[in-house]
Protein backbone atom coordinates (compact mmCIF):
# COMPACT_ATOMS: atom_id res chain seq x y z
CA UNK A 1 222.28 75.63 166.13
CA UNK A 2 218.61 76.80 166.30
CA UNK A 3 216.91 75.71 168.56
CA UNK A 4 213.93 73.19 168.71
CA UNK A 5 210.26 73.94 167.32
CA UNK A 6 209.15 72.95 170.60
CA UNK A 7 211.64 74.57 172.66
CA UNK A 8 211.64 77.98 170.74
CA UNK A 9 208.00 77.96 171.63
CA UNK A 10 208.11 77.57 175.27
CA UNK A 11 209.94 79.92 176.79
CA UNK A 12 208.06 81.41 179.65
CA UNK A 13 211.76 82.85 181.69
CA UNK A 14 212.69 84.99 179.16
CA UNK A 15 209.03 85.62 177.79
CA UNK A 16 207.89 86.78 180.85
CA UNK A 17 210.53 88.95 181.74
CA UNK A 18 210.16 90.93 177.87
CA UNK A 19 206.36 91.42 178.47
CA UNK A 20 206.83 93.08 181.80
CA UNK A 21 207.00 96.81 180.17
CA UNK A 22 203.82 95.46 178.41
CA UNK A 23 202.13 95.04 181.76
CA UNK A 24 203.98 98.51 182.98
CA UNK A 25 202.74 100.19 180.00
CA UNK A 26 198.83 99.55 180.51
CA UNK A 27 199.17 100.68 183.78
CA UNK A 28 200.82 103.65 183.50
CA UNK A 29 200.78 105.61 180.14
CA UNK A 30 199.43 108.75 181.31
CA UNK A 31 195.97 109.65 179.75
CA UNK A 32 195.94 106.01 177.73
CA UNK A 33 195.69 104.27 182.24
CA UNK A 34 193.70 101.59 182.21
CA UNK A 35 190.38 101.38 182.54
CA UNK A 36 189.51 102.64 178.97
CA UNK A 37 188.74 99.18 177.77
CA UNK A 38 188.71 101.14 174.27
CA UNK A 39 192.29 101.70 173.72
CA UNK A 40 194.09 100.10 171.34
CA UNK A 41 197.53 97.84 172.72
CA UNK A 42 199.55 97.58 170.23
CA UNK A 43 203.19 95.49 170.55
CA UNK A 44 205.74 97.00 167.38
CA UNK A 45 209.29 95.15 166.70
CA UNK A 46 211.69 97.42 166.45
CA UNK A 47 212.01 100.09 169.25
CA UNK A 48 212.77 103.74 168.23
CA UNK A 49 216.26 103.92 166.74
CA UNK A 50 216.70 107.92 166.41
CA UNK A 51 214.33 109.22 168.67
CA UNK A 52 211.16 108.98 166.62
CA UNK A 53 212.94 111.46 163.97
CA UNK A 54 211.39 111.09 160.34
CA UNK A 55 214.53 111.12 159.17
CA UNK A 56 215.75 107.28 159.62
CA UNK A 57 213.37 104.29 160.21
CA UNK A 58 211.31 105.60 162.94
CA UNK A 59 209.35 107.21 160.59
CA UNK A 60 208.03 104.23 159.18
CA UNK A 61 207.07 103.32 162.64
CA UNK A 62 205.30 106.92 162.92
CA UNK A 63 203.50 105.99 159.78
CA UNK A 64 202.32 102.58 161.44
CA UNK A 65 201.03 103.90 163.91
CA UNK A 66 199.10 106.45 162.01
CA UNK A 67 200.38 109.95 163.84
CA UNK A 68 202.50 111.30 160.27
CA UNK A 69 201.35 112.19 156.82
CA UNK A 70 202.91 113.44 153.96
CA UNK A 71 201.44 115.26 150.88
CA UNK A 72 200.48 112.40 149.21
CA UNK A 73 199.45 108.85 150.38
CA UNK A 74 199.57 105.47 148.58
CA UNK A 75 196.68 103.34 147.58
CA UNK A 76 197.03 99.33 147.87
CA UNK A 77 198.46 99.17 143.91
CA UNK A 78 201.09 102.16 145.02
CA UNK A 79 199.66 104.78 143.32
CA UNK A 80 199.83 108.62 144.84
CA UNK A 81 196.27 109.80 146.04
CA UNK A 82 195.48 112.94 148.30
CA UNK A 83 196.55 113.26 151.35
CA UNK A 84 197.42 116.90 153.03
CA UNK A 85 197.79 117.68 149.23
CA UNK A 86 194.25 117.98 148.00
CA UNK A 87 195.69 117.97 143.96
CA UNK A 88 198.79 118.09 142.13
CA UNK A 89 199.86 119.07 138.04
CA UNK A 90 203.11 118.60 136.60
CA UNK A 91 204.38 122.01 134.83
CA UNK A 92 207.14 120.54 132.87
CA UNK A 93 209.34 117.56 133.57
CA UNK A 94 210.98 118.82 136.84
CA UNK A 95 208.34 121.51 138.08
CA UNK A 96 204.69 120.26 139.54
CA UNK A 97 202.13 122.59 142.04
CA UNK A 98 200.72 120.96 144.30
CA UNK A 99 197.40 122.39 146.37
CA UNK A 100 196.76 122.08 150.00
CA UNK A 101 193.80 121.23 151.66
CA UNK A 102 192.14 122.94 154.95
CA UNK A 103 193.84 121.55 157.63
CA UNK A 104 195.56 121.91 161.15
CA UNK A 105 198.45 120.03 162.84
CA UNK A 106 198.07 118.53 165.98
CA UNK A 107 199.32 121.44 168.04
CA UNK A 108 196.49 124.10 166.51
CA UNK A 109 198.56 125.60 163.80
CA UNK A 110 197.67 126.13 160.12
CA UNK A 111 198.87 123.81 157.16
CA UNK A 112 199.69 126.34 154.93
CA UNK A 113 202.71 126.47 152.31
CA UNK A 114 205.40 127.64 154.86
CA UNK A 115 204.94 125.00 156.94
CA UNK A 116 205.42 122.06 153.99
CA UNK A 117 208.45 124.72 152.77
CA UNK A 118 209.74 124.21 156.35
CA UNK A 119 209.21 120.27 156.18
CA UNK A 120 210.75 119.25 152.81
CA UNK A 121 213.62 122.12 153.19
CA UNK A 122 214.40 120.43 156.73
CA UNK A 123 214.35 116.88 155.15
CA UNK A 124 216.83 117.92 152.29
CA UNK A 125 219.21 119.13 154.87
CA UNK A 126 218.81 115.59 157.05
CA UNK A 127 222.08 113.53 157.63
CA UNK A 128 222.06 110.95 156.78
CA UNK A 129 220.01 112.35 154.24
CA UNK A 130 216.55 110.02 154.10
CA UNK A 131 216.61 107.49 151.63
CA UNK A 132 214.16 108.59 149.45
CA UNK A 133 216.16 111.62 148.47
CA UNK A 134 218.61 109.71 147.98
CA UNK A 135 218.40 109.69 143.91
CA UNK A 136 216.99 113.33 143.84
CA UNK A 137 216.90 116.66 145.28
CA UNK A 138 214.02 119.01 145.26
CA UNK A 139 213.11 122.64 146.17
CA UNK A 140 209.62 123.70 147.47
CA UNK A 141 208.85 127.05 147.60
CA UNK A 142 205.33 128.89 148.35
CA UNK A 143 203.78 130.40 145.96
CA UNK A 144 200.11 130.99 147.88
CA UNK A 145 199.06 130.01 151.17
CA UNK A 146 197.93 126.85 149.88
CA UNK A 147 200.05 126.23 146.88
CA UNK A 148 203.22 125.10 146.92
CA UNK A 149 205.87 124.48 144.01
CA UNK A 150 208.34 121.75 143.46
CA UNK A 151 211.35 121.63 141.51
CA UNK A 152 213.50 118.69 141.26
CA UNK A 153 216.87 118.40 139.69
CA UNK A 154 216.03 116.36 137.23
CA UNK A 155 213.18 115.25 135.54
CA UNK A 156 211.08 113.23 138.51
CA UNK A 157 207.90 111.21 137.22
CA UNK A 158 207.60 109.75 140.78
CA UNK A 159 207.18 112.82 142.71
CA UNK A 160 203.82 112.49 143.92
CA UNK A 161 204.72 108.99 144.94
CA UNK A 162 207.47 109.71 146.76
CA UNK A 163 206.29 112.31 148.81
CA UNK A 164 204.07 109.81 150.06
CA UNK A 165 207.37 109.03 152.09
CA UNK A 166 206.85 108.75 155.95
CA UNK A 167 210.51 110.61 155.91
CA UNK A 168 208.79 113.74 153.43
CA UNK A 169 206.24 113.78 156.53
CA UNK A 170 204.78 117.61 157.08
CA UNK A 171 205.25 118.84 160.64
CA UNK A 172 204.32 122.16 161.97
CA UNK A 173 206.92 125.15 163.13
CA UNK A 174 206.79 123.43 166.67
CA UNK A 175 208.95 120.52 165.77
CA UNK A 176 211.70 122.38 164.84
CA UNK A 177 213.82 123.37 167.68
CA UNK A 178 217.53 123.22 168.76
CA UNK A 179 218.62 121.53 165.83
CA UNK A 180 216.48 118.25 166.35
CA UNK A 181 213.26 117.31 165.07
CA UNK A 182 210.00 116.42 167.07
CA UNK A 183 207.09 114.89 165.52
CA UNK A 184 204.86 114.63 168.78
CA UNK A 185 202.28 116.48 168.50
CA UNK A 186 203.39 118.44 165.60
CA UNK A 187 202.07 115.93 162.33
CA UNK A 188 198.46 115.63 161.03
CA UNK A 189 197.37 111.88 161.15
CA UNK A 190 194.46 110.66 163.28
CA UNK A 191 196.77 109.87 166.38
CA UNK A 192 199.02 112.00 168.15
CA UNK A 193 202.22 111.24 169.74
CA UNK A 194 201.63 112.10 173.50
CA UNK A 195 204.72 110.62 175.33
CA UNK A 196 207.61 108.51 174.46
CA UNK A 197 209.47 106.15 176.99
CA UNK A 198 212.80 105.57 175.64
CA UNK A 199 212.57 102.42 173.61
CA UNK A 200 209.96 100.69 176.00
CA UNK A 201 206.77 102.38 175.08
CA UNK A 202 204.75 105.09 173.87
CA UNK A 203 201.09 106.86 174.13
CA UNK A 204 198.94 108.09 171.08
CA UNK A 205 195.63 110.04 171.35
CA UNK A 206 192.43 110.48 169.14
CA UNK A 207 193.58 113.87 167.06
CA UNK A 208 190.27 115.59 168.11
CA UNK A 209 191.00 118.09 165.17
CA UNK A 210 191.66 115.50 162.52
CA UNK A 211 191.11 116.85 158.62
CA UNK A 212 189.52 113.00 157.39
CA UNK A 213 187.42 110.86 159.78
CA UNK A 214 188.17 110.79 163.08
CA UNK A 215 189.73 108.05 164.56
CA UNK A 216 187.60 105.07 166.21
CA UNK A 217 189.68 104.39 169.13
CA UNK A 218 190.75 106.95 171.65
CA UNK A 219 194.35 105.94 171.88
CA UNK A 220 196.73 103.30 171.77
CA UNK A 221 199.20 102.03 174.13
CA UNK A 222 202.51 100.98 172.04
CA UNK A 223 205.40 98.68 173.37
CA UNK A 224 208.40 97.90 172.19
CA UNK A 225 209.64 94.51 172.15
CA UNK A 226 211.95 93.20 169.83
CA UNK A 227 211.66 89.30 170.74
CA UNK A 228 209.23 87.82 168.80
CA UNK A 229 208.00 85.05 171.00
CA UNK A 230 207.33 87.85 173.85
CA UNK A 231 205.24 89.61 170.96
CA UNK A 232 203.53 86.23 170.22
CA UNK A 233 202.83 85.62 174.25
CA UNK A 234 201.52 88.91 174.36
CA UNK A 235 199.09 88.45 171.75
CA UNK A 236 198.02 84.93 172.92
CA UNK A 237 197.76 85.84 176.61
CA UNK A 238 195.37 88.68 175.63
CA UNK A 239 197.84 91.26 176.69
CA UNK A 240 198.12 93.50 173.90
CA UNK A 241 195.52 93.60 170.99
CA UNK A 242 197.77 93.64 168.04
CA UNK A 243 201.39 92.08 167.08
CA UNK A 244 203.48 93.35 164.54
CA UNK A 245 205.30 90.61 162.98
CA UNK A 246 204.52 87.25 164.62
CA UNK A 247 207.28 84.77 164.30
CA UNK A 248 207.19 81.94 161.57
CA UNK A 249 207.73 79.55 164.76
CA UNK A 250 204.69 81.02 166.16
CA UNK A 251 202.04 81.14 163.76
CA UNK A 252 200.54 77.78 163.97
CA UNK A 253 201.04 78.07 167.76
CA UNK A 254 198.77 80.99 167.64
CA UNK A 255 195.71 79.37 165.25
CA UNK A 256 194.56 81.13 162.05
CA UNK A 257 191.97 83.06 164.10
CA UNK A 258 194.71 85.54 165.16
CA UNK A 259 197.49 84.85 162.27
CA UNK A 260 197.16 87.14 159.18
CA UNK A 261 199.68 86.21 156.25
CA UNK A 262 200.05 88.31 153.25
CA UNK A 263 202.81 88.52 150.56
CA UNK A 264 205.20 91.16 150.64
CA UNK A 265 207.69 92.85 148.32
CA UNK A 266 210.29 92.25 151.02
CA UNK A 267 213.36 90.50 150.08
CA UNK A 268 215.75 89.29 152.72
CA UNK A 269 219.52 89.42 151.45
CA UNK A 270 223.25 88.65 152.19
CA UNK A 271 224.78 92.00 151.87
CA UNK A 272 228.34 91.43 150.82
CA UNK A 273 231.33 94.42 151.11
CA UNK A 274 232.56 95.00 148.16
CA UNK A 275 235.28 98.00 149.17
CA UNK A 276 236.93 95.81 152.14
CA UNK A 277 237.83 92.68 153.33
CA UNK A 278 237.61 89.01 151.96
CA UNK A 279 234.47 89.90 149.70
CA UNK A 280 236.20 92.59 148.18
CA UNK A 281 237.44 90.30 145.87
CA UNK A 282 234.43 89.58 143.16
CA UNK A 283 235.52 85.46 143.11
CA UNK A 284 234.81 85.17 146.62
CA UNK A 285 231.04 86.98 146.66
CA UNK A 286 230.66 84.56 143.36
CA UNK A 287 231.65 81.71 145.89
CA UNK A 288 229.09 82.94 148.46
CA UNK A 289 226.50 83.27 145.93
CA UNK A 290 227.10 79.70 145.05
CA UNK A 291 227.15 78.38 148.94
CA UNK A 292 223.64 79.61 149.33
CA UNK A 293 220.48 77.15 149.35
CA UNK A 294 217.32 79.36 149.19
CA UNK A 295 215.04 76.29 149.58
CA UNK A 296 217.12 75.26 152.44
CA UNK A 297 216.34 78.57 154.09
CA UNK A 298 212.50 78.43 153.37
CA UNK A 299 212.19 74.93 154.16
CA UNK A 300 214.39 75.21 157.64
CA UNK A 301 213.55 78.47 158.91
CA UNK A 302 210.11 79.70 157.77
CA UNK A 303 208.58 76.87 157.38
CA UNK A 304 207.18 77.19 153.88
CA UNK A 305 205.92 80.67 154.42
CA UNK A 306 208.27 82.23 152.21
CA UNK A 307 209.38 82.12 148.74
CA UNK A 308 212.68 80.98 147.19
CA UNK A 309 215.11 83.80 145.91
CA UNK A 310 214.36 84.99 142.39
CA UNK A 311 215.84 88.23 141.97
CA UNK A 312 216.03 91.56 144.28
CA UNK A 313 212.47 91.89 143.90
CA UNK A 314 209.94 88.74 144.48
CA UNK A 315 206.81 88.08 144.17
CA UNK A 316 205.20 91.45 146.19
CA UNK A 317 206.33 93.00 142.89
CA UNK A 318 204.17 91.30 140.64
CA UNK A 319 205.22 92.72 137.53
CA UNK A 320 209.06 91.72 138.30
CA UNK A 321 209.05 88.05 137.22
CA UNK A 322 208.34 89.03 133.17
CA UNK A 323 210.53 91.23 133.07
CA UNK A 324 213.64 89.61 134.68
CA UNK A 325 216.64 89.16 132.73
CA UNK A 326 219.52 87.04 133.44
CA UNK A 327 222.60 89.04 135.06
CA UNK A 328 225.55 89.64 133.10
CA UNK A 329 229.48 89.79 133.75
CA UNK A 330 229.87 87.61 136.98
CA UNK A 331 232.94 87.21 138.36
CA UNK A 332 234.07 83.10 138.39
CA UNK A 333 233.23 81.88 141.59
CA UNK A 334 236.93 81.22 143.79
CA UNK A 335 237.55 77.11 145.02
CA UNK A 336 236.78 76.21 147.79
CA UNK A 337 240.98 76.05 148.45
CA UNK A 338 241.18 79.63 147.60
CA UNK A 339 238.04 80.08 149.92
CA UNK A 340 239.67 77.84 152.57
CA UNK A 341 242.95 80.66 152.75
CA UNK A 342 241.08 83.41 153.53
CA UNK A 343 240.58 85.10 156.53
CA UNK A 344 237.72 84.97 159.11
CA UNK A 345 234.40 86.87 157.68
CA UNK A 346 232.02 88.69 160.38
CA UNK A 347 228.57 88.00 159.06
CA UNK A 348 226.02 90.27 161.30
CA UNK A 349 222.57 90.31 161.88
CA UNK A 350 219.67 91.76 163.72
CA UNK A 351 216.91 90.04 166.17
CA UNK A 352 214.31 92.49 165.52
CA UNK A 353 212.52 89.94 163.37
CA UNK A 354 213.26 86.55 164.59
CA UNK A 355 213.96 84.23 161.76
CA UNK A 356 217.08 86.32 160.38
CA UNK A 357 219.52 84.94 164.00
CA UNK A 358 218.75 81.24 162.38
CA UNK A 359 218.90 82.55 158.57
CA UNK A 360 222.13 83.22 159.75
CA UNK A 361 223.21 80.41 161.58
CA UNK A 362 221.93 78.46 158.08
CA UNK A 363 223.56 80.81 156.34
CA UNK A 364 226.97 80.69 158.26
CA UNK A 365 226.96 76.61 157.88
CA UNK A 366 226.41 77.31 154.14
CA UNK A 367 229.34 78.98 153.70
CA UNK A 368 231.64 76.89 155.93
CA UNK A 369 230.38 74.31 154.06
CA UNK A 370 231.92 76.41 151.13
CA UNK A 371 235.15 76.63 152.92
CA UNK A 372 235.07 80.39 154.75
CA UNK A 373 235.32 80.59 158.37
CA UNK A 374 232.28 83.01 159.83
CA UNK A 375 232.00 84.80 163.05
CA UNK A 376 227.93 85.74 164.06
CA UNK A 377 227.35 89.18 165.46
CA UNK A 378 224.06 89.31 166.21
CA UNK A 379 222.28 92.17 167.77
CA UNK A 380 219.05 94.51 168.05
CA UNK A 381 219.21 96.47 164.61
CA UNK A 382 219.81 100.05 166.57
CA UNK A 383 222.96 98.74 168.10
CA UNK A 384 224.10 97.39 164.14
CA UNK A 385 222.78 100.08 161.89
CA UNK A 386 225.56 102.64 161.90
CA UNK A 387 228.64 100.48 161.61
CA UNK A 388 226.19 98.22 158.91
CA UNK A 389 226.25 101.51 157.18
CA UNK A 390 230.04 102.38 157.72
CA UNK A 391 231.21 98.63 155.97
CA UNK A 392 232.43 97.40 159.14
CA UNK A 393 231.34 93.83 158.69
CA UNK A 394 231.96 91.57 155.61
CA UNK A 395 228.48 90.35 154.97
CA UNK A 396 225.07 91.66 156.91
CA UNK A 397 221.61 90.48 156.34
CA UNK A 398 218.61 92.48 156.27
CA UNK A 399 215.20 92.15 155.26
CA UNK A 400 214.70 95.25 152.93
CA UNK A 401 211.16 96.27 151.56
CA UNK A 402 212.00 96.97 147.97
CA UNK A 403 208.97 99.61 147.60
CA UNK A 404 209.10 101.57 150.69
CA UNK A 405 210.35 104.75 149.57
CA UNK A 406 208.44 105.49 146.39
CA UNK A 407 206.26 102.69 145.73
CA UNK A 408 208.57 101.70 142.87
CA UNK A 409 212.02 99.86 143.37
CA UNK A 410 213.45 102.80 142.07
CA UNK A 411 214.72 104.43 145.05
CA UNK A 412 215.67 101.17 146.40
CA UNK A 413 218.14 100.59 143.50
CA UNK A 414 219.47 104.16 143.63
CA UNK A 415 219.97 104.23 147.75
CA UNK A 416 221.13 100.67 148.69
CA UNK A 417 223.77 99.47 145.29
CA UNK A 418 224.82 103.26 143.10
CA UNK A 419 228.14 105.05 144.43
CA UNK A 420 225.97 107.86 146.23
CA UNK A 421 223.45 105.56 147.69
CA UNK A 422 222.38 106.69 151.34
CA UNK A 423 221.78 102.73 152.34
CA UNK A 424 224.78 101.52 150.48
CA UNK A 425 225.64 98.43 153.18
CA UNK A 426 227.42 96.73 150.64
CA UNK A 427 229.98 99.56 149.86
CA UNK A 428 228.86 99.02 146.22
CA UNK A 429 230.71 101.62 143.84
CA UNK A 430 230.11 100.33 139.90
CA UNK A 431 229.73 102.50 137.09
CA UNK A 432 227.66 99.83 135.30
CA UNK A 433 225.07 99.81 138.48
CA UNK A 434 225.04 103.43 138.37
CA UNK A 435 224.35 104.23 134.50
CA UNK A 436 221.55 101.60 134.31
CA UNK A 437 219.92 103.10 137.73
CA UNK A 438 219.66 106.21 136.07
CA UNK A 439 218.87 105.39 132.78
CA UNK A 440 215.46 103.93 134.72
CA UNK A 441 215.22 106.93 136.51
CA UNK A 442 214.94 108.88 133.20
CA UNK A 443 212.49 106.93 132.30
CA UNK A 444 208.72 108.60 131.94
CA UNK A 445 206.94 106.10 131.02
CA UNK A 446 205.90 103.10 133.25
CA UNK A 447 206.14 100.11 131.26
CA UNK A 448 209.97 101.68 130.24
CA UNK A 449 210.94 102.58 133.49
CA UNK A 450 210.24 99.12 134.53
CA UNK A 451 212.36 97.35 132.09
CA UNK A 452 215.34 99.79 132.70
CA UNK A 453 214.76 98.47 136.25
CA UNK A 454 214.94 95.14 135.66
CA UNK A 455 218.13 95.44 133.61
CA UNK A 456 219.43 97.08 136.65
CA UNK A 457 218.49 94.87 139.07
CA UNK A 458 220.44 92.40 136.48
CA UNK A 459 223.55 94.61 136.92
CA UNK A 460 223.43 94.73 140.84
CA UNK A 461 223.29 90.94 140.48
CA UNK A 462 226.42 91.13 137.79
CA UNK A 463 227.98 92.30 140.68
CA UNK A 464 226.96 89.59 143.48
CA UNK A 465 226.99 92.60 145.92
CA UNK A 466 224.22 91.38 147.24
CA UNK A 467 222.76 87.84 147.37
CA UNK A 468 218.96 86.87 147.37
CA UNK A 469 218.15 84.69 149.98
CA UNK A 470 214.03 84.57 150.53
CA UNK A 471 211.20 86.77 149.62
CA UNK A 472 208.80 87.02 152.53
CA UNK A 473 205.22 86.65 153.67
CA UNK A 474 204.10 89.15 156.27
CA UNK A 475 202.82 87.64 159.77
CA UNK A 476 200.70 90.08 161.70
CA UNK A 477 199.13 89.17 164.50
CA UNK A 478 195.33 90.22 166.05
CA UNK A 479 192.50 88.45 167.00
CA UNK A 480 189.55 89.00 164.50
CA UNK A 481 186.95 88.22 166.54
CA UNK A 482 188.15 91.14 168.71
CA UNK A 483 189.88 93.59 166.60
CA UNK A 484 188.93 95.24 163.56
CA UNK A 485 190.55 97.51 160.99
CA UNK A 486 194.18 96.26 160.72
CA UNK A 487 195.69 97.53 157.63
CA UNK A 488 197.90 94.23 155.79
CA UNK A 489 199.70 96.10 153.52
CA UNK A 490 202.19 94.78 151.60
CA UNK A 491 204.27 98.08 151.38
CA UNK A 492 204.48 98.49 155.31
CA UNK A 493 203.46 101.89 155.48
CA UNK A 494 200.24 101.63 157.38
CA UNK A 495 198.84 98.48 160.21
CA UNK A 496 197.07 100.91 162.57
CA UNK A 497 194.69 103.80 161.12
CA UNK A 498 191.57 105.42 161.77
CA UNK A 499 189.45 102.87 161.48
CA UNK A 500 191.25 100.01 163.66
CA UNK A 501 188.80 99.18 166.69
CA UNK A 502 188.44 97.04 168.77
CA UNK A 503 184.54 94.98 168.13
């Protein structure tokens, strides 16, 4: 049962106890010690998972925080625009060159070809391979000190977009060592990883040696706190300067002077397995399809900041909604009887953002109400991400930004719902998925390759491998009075950059 509006915000126990590595942090972070009333503190969700690799979800946090770059960035409508690459041409349909500007990496070496050779050679040998290869493979070689070459294996109009990836991040020789990969002090971007605390905390500097223009903070102070309220307290209490994510419950707590909502293309989901257990069977996911009450969700849990399910991709993808057709093929949803003699369904979680432990309680009392009996496992997302991945729980919910990897819901198709997919949670192996995934992914043209992606998002919900449940608004958190420069972006890539200050 979730708690109380009133009770959820009070907390001060538990609360205080979270925000004590806050208070440890701006104490004691090395060169970022207190007493530079300049420095950036910064609160992030979701604590390193894989030891700030680039290879998993910690780069996204690396790209966040503005230490990584790729060769390309993205601009606010996703389209690729310079980054260490200064241009780009396409050859032919799988060959492009791509041009490097002058530049060093953190540590004093040269960006030269080699070194992006190094990077996208080391990212194609990743496992789990990154997600963003997950629907191609590429080869860079050097053809000049500040050329490089691409070949993919098949025809790739989204190249320069996806190597905008915070997983196809350039590092320099210095990261590379004993088989593991070290970003700090090894990328490009305008801060520099300086130390790392486990998952409690972490220092950036000013990159003094910065290609673009230098950052206008010296540093920032990072913690890690994955409950939401303590990020909220934090923010309110004048502890830390900026929270990622504020809590629905929070926001009109907090007052619109420090709450910043903006849509998203995120779309949380009830990932169903579709290779074991009860959901297996295609009548039962129809049933759970059926149990589900979007509004219910939106209404009871965020509060009206969100938007009822449409489709895999909401309203952050604006284009989506024209093009939607109606799924095809779905299975006939099983009685609630046949429900009623099955056997007990693990549906797991994370707390890293803090509506999906009451989406799931919701969630759980929807499908009782449907006849299955649920067990909750509900957990911080590093302890549930590897057996998520392994199909060791019948149904999971995530919140999943559909554009992450390319800027296009592409890659999103290909990784999380085709037979090969790298994010596959769902188990999802259908030949009908897979041939209209990469009939889209043959596709040159925009308008095309968008219409073969709605027919496959049409196909993946044939399948009722994975159910809609909300599309979400983004919450960040800062005081704008005080702070300046926050990026809101829709795509999650970037929140602090160069020009975040404090006024």
């Amino acid at each position: 049962m979730p708690l109380p509006r009133n009770r959820r915000a009070t907390l001060p126990v538990i609360a205080a106890a979270l925000l004590l590595p806050l208070a440890a942090c701006s104490s004691s972070s090395g060169s970022g010690a207190s007493g530079d009333a300049q420095r950036l503190r910064v609160v992030m969700a979701f604590p390193p998972a894989q030891a700030m690799s680039p290879y998993g979800d910690d780069a996204v946090t690396l790209s966040r925080l503005a230490v990584i770059e790729g060769l390309t960035t993205l601009d606010k409508n996703g389209a690729a625009q310079p980054a260490i690459a200064t241009s780009w041409k396409r050859n032919n349909p799988t060959t492009w060159t791509f041009t490097l500007r002058d530049a060093v990496f953190q540590d004093g070496a040269k960006v030269d070809a080699d070194a992006v050779v190094r990077s996208l050679s080391a990212a194609g040998k990743a496992s789990p391979l990154p997600r963003v290869l997950s629907d191609t493979s590429l080869v860079a070689t050097a053809t000049a000190p500040d050329t490089v070459r691409i070949v993919t294996e098949d025809a790739d109009p989204l190249l320069p977009q996806r190597l905008a990836n915070p997983s196809l991040t350039i590092l320099s020789a210095g990261a590379y060592k004993n088989g593991k990969v070290n970003p700090a002090g090894h990328a490009t971007g305008p801060f520099t990883l300086t130390e790392v605390k486990g998952a409690v905390a972490a220092t950036l500097e000013r990159n003094a040696d910065y290609w673009g223009d230098k950052a206008e903070s010296p540093g920032v102070d990072v913690t890690f706190v994955a409950d939401g309220t303590a990020r909220a307290n934090a923010l309110r209490t004048k502890s830390v300067d900026v929270a990622e994510y504020v809590p629905i419950s929070q926001a009109a707590l907090l007052g619109d002077a420090y709450v910043h909502e903006f849509p998203s293309a995120r779309t949380n989901g009830l990932s169903l397995n579709t290779e074991h257990g009860v959901f297996a069977d295609p009548a039962m996911r129809a049933a759970a399809r059926e149990a589900i009450d979007s509004k219910a969700l939106v209404d009871g849990v965020y509060e009206g900041r969100a938007d009822t399910a449409q489709g895999l991709l909401g309203p952050g993808v604006p284009w989506a909604a024209e093009q939607r057709t109606a799924p095809t093929d779905r299975a006939k949803a099983a009685g609630r009887d046949e429900v009623a003699g099955t056997q007990e369904i693990v549906l797991a979680t994370y707390t890293n953002r803090p509506e999906l432990p009451e989406v799931a309680t919701l969630v759980q009392q929807q499908l009782e109400k449907r006849g299955f009996t649920v067990k909750q496992v509900v957990r911080d997302y590093a302890q549930l991400e590897a057996d998520a991945l392994a199909g060791k729980y019948d149904a999971f919910i995530q919140a999943r930004n559909t554009l992450l990897d390319t800027a296009d819901p592409l890659s999103y198709l290909a990784s999380d719902f085709t037979c090969d997919g790298s994010f596959n949670i769902s188990q999802l192996c259908d030949e009908r998925v897979d041939a209209a995934v990469g009939k889209a992914a043959a596709q040159t043209g925009t308008d095309a390759r968008h219409r073969a992606e709605m027919t496959a998002e049409a196909a993946v919900l044939g399948s009722d491998a994975l159910v809609p449940l909300v599309h979400e608004r983004f919450v960040q958190g800062y005081d704008d009075a005080r702070v300046e420069g926050v990026a809101l972006d829709p795509m999650e890539r970037t929140l602090i950059t160069a020009d975040t200050r404090l006024g």
